[in-house]
PDB file of N, CA and C in Angstrom:
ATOM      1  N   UNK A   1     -34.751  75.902   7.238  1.00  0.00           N
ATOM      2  CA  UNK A   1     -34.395  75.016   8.307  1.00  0.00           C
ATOM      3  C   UNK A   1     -34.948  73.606   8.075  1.00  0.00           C
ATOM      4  N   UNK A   2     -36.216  73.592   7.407  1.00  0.00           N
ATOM      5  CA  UNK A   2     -36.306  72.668   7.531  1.00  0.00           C
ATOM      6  C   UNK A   2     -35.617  71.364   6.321  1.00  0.00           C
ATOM      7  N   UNK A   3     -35.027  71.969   5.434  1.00  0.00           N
ATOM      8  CA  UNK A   3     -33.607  71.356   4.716  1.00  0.00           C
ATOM      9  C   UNK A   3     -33.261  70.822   5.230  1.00  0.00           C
ATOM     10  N   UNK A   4     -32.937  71.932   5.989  1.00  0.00           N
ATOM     11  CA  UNK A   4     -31.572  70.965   6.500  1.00  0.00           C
ATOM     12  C   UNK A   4     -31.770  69.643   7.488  1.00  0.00           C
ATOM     13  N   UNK A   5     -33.036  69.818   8.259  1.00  0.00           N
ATOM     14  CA  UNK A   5     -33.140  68.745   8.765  1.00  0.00           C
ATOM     15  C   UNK A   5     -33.902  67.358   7.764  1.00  0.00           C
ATOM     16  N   UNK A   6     -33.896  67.768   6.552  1.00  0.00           N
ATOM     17  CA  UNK A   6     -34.220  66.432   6.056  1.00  0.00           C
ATOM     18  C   UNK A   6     -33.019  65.952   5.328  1.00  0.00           C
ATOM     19  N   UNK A   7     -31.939  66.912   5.255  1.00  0.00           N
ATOM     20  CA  UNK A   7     -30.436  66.496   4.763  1.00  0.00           C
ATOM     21  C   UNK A   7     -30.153  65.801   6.132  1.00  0.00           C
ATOM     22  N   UNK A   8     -29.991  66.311   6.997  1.00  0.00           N
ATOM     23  CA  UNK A   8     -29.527  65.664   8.452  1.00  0.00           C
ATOM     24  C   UNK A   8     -30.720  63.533   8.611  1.00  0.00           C
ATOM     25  N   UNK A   9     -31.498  64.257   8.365  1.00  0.00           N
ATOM     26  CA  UNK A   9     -31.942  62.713   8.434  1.00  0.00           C
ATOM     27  C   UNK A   9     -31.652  61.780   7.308  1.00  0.00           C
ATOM     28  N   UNK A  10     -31.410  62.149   6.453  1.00  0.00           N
ATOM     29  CA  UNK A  10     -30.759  61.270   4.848  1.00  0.00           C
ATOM     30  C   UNK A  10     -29.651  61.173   4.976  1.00  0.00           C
ATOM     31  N   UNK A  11     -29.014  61.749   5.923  1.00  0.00           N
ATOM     32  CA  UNK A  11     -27.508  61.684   6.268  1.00  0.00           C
ATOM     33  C   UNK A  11     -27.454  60.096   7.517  1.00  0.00           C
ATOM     34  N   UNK A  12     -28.269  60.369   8.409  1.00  0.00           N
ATOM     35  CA  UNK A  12     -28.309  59.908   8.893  1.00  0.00           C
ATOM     36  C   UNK A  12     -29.203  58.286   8.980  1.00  0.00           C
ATOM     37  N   UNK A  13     -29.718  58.138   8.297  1.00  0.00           N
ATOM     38  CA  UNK A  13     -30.322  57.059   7.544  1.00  0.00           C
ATOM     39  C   UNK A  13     -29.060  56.431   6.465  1.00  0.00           C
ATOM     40  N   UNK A  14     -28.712  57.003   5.860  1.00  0.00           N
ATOM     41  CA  UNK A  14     -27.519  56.514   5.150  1.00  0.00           C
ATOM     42  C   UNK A  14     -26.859  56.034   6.203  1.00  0.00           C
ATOM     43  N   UNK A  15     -26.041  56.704   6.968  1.00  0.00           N
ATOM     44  CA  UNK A  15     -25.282  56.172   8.178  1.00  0.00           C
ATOM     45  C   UNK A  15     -25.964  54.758   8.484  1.00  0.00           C
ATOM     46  N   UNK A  16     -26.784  54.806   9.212  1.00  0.00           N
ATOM     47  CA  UNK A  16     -27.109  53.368   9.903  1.00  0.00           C
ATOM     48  C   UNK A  16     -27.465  52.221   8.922  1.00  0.00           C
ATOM     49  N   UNK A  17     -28.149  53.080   7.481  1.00  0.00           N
ATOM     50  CA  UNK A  17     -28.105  51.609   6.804  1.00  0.00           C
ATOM     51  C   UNK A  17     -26.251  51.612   6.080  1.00  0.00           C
ATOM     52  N   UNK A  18     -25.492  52.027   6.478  1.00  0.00           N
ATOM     53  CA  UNK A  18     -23.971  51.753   6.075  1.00  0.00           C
ATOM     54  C   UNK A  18     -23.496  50.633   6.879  1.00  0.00           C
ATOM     55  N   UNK A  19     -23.707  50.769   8.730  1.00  0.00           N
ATOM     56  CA  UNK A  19     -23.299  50.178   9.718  1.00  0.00           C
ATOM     57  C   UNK A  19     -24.089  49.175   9.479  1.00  0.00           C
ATOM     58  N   UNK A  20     -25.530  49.060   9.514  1.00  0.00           N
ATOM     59  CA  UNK A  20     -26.283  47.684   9.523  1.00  0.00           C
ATOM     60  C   UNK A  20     -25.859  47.146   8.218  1.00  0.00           C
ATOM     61  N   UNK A  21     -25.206  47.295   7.072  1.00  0.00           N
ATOM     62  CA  UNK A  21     -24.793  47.027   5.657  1.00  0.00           C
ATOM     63  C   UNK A  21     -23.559  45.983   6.261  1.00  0.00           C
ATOM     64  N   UNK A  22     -22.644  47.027   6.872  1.00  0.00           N
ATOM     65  CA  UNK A  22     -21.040  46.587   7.237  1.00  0.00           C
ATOM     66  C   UNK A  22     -21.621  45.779   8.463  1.00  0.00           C
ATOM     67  N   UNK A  23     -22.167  45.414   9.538  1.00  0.00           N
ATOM     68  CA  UNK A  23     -22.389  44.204  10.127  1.00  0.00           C
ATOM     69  C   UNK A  23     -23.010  43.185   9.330  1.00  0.00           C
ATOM     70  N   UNK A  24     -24.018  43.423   8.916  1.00  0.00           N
ATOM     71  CA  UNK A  24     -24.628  41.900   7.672  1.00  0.00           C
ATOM     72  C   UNK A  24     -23.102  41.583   7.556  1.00  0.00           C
ATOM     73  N   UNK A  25     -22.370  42.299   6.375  1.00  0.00           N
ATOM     74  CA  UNK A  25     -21.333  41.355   5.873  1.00  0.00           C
ATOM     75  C   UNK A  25     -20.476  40.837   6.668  1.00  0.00           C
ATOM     76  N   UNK A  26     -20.021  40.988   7.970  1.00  0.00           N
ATOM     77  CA  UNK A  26     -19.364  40.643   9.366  1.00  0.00           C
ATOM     78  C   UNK A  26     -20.166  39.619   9.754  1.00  0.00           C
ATOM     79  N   UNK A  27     -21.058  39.433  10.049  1.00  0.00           N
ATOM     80  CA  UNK A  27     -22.129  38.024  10.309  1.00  0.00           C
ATOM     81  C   UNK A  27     -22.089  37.174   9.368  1.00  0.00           C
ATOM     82  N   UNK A  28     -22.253  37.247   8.261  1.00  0.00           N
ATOM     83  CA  UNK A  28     -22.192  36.434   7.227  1.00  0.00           C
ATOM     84  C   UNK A  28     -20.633  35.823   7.041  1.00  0.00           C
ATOM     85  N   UNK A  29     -19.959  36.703   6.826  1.00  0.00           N
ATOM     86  CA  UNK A  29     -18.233  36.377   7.368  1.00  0.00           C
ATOM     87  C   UNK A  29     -18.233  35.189   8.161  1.00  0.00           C
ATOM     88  N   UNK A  30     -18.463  35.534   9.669  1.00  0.00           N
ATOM     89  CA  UNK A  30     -18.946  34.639  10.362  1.00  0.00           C
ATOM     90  C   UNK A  30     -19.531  33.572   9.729  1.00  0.00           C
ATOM     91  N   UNK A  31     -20.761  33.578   9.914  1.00  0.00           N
ATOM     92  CA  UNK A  31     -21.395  32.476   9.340  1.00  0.00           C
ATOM     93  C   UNK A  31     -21.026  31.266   8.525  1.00  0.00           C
ATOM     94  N   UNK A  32     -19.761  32.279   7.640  1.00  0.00           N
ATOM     95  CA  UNK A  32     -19.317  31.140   6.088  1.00  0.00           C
ATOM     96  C   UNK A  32     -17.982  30.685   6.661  1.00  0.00           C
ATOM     97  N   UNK A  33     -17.870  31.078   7.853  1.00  0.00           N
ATOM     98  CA  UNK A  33     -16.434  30.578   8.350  1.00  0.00           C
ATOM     99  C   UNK A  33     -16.963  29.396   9.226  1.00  0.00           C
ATOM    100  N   UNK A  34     -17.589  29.534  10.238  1.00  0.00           N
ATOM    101  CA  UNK A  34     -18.526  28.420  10.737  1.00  0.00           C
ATOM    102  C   UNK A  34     -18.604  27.498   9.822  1.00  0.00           C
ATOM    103  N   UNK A  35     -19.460  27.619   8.277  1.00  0.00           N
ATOM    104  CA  UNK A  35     -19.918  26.686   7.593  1.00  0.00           C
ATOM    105  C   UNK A  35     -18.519  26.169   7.388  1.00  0.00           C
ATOM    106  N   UNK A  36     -17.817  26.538   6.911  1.00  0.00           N
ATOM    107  CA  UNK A  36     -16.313  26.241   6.647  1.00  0.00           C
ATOM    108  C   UNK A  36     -15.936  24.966   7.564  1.00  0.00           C
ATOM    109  N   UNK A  37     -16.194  25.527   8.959  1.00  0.00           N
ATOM    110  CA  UNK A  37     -15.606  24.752   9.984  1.00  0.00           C
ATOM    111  C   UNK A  37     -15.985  23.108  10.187  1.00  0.00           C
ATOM    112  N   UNK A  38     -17.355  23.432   9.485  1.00  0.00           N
ATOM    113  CA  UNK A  38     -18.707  22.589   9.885  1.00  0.00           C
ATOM    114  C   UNK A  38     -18.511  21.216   8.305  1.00  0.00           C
ATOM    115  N   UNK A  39     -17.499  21.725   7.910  1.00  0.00           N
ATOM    116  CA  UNK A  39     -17.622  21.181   6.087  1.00  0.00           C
ATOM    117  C   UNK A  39     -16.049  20.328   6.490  1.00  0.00           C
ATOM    118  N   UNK A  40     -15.266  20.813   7.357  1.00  0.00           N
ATOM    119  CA  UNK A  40     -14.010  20.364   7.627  1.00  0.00           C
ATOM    120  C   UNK A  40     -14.223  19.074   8.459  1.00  0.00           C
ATOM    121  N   UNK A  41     -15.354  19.115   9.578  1.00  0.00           N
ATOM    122  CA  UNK A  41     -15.786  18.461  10.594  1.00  0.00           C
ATOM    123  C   UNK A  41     -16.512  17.402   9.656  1.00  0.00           C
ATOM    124  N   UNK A  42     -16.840  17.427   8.746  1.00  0.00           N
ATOM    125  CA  UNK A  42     -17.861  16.608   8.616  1.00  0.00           C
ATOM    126  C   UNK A  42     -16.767  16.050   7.610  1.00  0.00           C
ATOM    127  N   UNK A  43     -16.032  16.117   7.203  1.00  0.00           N
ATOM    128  CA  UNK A  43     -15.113  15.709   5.779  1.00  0.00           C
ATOM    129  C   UNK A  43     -14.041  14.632   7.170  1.00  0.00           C
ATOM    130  N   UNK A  44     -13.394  15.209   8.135  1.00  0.00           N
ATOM    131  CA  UNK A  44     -13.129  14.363   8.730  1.00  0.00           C
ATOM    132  C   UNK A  44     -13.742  13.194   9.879  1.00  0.00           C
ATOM    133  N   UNK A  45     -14.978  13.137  10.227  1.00  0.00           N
ATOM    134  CA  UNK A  45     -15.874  12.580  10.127  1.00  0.00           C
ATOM    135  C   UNK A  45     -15.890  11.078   9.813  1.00  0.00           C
ATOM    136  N   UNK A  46     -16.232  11.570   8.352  1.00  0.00           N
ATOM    137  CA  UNK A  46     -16.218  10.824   7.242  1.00  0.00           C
ATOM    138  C   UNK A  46     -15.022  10.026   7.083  1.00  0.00           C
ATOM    139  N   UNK A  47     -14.140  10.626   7.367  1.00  0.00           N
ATOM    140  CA  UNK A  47     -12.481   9.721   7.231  1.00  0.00           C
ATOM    141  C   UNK A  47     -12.115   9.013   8.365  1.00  0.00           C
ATOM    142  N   UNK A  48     -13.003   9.164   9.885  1.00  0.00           N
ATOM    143  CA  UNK A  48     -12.789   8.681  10.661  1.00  0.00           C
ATOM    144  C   UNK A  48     -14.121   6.952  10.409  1.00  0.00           C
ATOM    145  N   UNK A  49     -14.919   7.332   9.729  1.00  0.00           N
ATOM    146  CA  UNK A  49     -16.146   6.124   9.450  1.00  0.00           C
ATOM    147  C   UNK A  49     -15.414   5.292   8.983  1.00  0.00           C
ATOM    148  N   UNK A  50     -14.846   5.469   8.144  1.00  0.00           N
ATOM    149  CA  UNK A  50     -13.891   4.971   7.134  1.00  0.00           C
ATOM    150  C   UNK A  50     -12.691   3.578   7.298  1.00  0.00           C
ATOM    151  N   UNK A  51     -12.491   4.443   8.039  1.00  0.00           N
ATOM    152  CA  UNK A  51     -11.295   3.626   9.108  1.00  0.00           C
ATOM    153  C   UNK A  51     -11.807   2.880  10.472  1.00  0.00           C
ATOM    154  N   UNK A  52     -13.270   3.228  10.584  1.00  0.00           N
ATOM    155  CA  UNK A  52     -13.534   2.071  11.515  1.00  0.00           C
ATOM    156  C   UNK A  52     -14.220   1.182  10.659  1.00  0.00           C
ATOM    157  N   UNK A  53     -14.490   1.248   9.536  1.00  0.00           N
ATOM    158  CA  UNK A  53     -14.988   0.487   8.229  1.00  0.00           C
ATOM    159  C   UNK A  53     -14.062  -0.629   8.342  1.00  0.00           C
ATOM    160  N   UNK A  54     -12.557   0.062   8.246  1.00  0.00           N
ATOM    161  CA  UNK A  54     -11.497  -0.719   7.906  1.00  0.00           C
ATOM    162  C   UNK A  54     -11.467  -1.788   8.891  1.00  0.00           C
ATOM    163  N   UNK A  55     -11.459  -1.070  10.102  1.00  0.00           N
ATOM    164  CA  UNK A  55     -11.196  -1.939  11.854  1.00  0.00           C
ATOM    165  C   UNK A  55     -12.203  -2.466  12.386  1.00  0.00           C
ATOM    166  N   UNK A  56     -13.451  -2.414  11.698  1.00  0.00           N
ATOM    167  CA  UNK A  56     -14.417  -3.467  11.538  1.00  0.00           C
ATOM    168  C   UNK A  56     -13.867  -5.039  10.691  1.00  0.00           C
ATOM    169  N   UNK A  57     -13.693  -4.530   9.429  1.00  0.00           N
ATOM    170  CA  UNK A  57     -13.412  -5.732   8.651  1.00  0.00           C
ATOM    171  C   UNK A  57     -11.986  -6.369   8.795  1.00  0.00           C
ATOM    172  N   UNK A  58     -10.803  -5.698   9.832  1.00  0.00           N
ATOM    173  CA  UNK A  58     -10.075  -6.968  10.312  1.00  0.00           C
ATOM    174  C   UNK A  58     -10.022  -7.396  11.305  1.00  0.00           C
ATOM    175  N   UNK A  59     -11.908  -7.278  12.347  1.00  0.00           N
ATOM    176  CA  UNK A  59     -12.136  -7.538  13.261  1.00  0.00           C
ATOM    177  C   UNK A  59     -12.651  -8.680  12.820  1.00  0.00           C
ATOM    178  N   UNK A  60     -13.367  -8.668  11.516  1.00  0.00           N
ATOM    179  CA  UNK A  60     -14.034  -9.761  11.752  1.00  0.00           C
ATOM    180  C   UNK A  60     -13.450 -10.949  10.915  1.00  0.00           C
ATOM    181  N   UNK A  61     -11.761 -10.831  10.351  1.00  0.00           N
ATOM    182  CA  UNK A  61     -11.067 -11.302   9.860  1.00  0.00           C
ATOM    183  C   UNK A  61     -10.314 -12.035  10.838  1.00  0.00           C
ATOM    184  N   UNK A  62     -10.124 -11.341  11.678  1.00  0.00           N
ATOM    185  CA  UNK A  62      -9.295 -11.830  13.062  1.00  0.00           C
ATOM    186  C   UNK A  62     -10.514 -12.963  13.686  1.00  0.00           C
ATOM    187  N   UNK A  63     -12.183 -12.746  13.768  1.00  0.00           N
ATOM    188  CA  UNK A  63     -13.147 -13.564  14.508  1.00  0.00           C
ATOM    189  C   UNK A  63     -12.877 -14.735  13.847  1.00  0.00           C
ATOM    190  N   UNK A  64     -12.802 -14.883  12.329  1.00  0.00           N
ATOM    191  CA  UNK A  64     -12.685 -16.084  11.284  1.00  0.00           C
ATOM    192  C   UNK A  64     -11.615 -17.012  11.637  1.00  0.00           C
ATOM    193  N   UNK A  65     -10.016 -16.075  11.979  1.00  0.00           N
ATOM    194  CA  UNK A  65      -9.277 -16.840  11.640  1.00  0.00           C
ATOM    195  C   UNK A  65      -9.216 -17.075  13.223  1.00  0.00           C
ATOM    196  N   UNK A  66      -9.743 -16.858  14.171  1.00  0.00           N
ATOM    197  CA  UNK A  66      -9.780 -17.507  15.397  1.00  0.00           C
ATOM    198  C   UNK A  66     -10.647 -18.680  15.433  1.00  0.00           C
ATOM    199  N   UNK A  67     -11.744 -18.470  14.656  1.00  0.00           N
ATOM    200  CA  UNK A  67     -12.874 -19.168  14.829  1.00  0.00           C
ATOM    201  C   UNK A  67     -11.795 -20.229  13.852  1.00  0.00           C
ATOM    202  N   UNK A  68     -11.405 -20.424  12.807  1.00  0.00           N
ATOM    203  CA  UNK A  68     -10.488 -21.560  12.306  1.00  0.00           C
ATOM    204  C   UNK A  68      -9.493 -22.140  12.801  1.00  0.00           C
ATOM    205  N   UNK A  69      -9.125 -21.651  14.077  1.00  0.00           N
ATOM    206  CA  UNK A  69      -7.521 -22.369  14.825  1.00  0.00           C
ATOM    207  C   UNK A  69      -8.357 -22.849  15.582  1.00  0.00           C
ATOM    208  N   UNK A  70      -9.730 -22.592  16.503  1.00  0.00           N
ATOM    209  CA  UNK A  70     -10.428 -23.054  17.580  1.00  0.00           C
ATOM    210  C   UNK A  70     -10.656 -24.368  16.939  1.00  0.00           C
ATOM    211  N   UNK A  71     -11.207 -24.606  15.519  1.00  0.00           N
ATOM    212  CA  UNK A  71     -11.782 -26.425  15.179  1.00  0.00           C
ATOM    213  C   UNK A  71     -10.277 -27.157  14.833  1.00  0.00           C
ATOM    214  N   UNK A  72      -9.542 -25.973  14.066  1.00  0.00           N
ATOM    215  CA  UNK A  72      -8.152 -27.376  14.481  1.00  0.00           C
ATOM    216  C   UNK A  72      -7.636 -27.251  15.691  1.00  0.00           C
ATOM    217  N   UNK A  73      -7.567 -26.623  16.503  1.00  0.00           N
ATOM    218  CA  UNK A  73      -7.511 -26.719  17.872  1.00  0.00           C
ATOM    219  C   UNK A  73      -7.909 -28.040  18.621  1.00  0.00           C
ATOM    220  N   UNK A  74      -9.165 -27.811  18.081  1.00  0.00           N
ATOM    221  CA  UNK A  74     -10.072 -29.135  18.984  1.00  0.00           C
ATOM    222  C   UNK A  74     -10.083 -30.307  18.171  1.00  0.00           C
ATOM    223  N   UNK A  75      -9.497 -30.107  17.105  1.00  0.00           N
ATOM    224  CA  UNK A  75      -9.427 -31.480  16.129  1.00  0.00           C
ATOM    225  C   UNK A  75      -8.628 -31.919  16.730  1.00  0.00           C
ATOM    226  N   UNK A  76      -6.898 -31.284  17.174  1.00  0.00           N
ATOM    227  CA  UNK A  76      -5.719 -31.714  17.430  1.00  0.00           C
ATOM    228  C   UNK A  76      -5.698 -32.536  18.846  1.00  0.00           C
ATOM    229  N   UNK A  77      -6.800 -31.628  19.798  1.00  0.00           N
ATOM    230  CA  UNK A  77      -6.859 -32.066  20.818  1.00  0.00           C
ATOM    231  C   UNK A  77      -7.739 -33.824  21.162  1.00  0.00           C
ATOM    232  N   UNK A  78      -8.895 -33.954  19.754  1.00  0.00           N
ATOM    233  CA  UNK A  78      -9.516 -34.813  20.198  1.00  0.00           C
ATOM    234  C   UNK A  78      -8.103 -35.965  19.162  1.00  0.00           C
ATOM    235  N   UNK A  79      -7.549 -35.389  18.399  1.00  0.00           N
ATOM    236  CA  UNK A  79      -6.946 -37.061  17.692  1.00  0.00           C
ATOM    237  C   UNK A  79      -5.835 -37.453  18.946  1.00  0.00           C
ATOM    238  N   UNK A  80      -4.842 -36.410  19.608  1.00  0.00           N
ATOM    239  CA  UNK A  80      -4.229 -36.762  20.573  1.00  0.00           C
ATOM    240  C   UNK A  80      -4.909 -37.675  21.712  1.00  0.00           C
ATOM    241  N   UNK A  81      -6.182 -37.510  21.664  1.00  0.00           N
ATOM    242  CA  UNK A  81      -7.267 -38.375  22.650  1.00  0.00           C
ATOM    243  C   UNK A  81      -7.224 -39.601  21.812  1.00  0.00           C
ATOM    244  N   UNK A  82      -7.944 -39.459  20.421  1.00  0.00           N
ATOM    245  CA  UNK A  82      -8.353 -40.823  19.674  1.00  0.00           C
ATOM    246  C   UNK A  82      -7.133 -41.931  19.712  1.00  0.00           C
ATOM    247  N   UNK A  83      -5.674 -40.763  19.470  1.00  0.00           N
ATOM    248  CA  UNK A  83      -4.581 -42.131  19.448  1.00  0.00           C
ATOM    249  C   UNK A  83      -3.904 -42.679  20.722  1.00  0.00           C
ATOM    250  N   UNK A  84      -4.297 -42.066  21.706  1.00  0.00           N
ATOM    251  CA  UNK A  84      -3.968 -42.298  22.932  1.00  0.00           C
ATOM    252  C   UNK A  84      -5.250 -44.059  23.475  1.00  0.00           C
ATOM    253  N   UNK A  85      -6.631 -43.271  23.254  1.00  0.00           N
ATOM    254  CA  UNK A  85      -7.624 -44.609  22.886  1.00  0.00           C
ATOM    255  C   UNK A  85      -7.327 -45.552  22.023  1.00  0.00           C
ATOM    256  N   UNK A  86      -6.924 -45.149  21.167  1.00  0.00           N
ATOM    257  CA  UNK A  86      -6.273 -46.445  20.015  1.00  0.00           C
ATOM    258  C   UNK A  86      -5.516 -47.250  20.776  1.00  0.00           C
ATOM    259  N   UNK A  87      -4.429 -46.499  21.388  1.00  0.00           N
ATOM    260  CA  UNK A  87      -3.471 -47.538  21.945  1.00  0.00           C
ATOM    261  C   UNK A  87      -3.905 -48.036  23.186  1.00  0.00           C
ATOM    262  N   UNK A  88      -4.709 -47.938  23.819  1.00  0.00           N
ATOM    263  CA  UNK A  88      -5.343 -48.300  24.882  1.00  0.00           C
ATOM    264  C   UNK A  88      -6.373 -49.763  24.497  1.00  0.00           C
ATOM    265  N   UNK A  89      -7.175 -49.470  23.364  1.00  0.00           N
ATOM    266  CA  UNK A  89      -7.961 -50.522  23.029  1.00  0.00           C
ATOM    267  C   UNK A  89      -7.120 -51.662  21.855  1.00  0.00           C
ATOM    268  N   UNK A  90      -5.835 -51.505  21.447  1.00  0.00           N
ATOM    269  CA  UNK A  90      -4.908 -51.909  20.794  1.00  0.00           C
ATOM    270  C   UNK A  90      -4.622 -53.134  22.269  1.00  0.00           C
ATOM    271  N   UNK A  91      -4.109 -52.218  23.026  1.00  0.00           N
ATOM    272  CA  UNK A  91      -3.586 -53.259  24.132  1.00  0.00           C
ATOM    273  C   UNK A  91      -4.545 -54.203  24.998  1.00  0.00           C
ATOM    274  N   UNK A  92      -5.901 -54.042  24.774  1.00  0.00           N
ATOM    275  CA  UNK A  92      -6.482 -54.846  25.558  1.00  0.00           C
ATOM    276  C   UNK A  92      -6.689 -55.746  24.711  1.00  0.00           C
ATOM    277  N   UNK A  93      -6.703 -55.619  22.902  1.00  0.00           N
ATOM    278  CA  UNK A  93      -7.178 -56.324  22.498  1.00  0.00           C
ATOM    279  C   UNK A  93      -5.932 -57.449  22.536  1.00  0.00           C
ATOM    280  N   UNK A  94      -5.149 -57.341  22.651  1.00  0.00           N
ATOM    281  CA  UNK A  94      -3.758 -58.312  22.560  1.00  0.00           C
ATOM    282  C   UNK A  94      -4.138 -58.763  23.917  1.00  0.00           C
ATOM    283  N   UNK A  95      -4.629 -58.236  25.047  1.00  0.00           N
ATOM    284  CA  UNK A  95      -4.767 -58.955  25.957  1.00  0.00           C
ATOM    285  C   UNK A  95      -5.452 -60.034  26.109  1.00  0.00           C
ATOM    286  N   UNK A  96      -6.620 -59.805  25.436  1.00  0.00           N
ATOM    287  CA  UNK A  96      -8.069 -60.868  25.098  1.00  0.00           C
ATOM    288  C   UNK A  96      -7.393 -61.571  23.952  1.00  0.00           C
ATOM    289  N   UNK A  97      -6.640 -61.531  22.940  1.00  0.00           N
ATOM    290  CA  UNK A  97      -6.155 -62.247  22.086  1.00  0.00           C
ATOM    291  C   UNK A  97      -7.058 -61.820  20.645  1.00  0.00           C
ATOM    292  N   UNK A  98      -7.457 -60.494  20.887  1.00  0.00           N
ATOM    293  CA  UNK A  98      -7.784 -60.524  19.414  1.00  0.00           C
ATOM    294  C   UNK A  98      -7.187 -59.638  18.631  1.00  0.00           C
ATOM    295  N   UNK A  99      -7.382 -60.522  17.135  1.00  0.00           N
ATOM    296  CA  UNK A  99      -6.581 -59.750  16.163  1.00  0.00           C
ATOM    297  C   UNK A  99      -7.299 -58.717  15.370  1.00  0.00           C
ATOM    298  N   UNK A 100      -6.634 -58.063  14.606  1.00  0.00           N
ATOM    299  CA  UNK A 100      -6.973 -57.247  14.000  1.00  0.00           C
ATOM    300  C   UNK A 100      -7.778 -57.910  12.045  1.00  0.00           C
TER     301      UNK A 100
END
């Protein structure tokens, strides 16, 4: 009898380290599918940095070429002033009689 109960426990020890065998590899499954997930996430990520890389640098292409229409902007605006003064101090000077 007592055989058999040490066949019955080697039987049964086998058993559970079979099941705890076949879950490890089910967790790990898991696990490498996660990592998987985690490798996809981070790869697009990365492609999203990328592209604000991009939409950074024609932000600050767009700041330049604003910042360059703003001084001819204000160039245009002050010569429309200067020749408007020109002709203003043009005419007084003909008034006073002086020449150029």
């Amino acid at each position: 009898m007592r055989q058999g109960f040490v066949d019955l426990t080697t039987t049964f020890k086998s058993e559970i380290t079979s099941a705890i065998d076949e879950v490890s590899r089910m967790v790990k499954e898991g696990f490498d599918g996660v990592d998987d997930r985690f490798d996809q996430v981070d790869q697009k990520f990365l492609a999203i940095d990328a592209r604000f890389d991009q939409v950074d640098s024609r932000f600050d292409q767009v700041d330049r070429d604003l910042g360059l229409a703003n001084r001819r902007l204000d160039k245009a605006v002050y010569q429309a002033e200067l020749t408007g003064l020109e002709s203003r101090v043009t005419t007084l000077e003909q008034k006073i009689g002086h020449q150029k």
